[in-house]
Protein backbone atom coordinates (compact mmCIF):
# COMPACT_ATOMS: atom_id res chain seq x y z
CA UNK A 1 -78.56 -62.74 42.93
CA UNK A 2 -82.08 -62.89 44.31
CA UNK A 3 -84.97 -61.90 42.07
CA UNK A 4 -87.22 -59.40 43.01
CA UNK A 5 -91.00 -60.07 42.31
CA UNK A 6 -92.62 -57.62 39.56
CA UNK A 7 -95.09 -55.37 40.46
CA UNK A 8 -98.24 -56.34 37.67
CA UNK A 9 -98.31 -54.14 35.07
CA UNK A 10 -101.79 -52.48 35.44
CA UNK A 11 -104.55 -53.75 32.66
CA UNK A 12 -105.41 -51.00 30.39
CA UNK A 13 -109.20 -49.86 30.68
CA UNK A 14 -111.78 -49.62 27.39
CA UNK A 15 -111.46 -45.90 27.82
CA UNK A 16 -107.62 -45.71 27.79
CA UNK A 17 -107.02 -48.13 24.70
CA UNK A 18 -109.82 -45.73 22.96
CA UNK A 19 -108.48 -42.86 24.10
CA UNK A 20 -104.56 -43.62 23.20
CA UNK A 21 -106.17 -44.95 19.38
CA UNK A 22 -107.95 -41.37 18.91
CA UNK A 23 -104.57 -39.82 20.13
CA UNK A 24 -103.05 -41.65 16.98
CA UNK A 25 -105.78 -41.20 14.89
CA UNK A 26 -105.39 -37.64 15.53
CA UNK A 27 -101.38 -37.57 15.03
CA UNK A 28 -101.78 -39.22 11.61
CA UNK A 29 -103.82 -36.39 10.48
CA UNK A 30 -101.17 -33.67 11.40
CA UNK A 31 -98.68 -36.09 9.54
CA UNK A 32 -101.23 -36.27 6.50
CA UNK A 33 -101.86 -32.54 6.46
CA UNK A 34 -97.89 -31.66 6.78
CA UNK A 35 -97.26 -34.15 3.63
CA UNK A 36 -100.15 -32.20 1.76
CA UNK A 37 -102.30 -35.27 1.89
CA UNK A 38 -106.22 -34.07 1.23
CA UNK A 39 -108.66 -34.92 1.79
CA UNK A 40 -107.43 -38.10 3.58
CA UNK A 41 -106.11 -35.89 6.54
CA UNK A 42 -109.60 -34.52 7.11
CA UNK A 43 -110.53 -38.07 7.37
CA UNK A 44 -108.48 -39.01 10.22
CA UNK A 45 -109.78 -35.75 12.02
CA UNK A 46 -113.14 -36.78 11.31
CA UNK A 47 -112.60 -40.13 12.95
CA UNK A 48 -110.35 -38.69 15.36
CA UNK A 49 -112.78 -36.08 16.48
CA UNK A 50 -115.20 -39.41 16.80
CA UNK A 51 -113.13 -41.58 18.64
CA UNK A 52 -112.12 -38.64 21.43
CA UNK A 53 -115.91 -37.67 21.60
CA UNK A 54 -116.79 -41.01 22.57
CA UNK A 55 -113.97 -40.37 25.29
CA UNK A 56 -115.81 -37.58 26.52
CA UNK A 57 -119.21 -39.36 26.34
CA UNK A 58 -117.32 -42.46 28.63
CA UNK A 59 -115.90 -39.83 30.70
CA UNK A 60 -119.35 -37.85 31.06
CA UNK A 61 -116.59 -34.50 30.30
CA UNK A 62 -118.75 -32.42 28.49
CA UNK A 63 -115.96 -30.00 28.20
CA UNK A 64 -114.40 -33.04 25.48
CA UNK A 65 -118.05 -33.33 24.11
CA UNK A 66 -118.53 -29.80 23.54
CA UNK A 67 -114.70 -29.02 22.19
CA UNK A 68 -115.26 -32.15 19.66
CA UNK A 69 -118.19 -30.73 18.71
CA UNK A 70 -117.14 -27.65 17.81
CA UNK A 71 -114.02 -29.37 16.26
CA UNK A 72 -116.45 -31.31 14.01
CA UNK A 73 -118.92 -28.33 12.91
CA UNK A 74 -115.45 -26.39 11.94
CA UNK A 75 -113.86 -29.32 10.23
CA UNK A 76 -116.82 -29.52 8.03
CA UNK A 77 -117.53 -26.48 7.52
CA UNK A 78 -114.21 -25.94 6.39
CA UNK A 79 -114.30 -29.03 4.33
CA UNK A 80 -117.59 -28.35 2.62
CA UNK A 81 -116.27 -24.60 1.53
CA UNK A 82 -112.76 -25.60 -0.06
CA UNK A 83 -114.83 -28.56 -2.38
């Protein structure tokens, strides 16, 4: 049997790792809100919400900037209300 060479795996970039960790960050939160976990699940939005806006700032997408904003404002708001 003759072995084939491997193709190399592409490296990730600083924006992919960063944007896969928000994507979990942001995941956890919809786990931590289904399992009635507050305000720890508004944490992990807050970060979340962080971590993709930096995305968007790497990216120059100021469509992600401006969505993350908004996200932020209304996470807050909401947040400062219910306490």
């Amino acid at each position: 049997m003759v072995d084939m060479p491997q193709k190399p795996q592409p490296k990730l970039s600083r924006v992919d790792v960063l944007k896969w960790v928000a994507t979990v960050v942001q995941l956890v939160g919809y786990g931590l809100t289904g399992m009635g976990l507050q305000p720890w699940n508004v944490f992990a939005f807050f970060a979340g919400i962080a971590l993709w806006f930096a995305v968007g700032v790497m990216w120059k997408d100021r469509a992600i900037m401006v969505v993350h904003v908004g996200a932020f404002i209304s996470l807050l708001a909401g947040y400062v209300s219910a306490n």
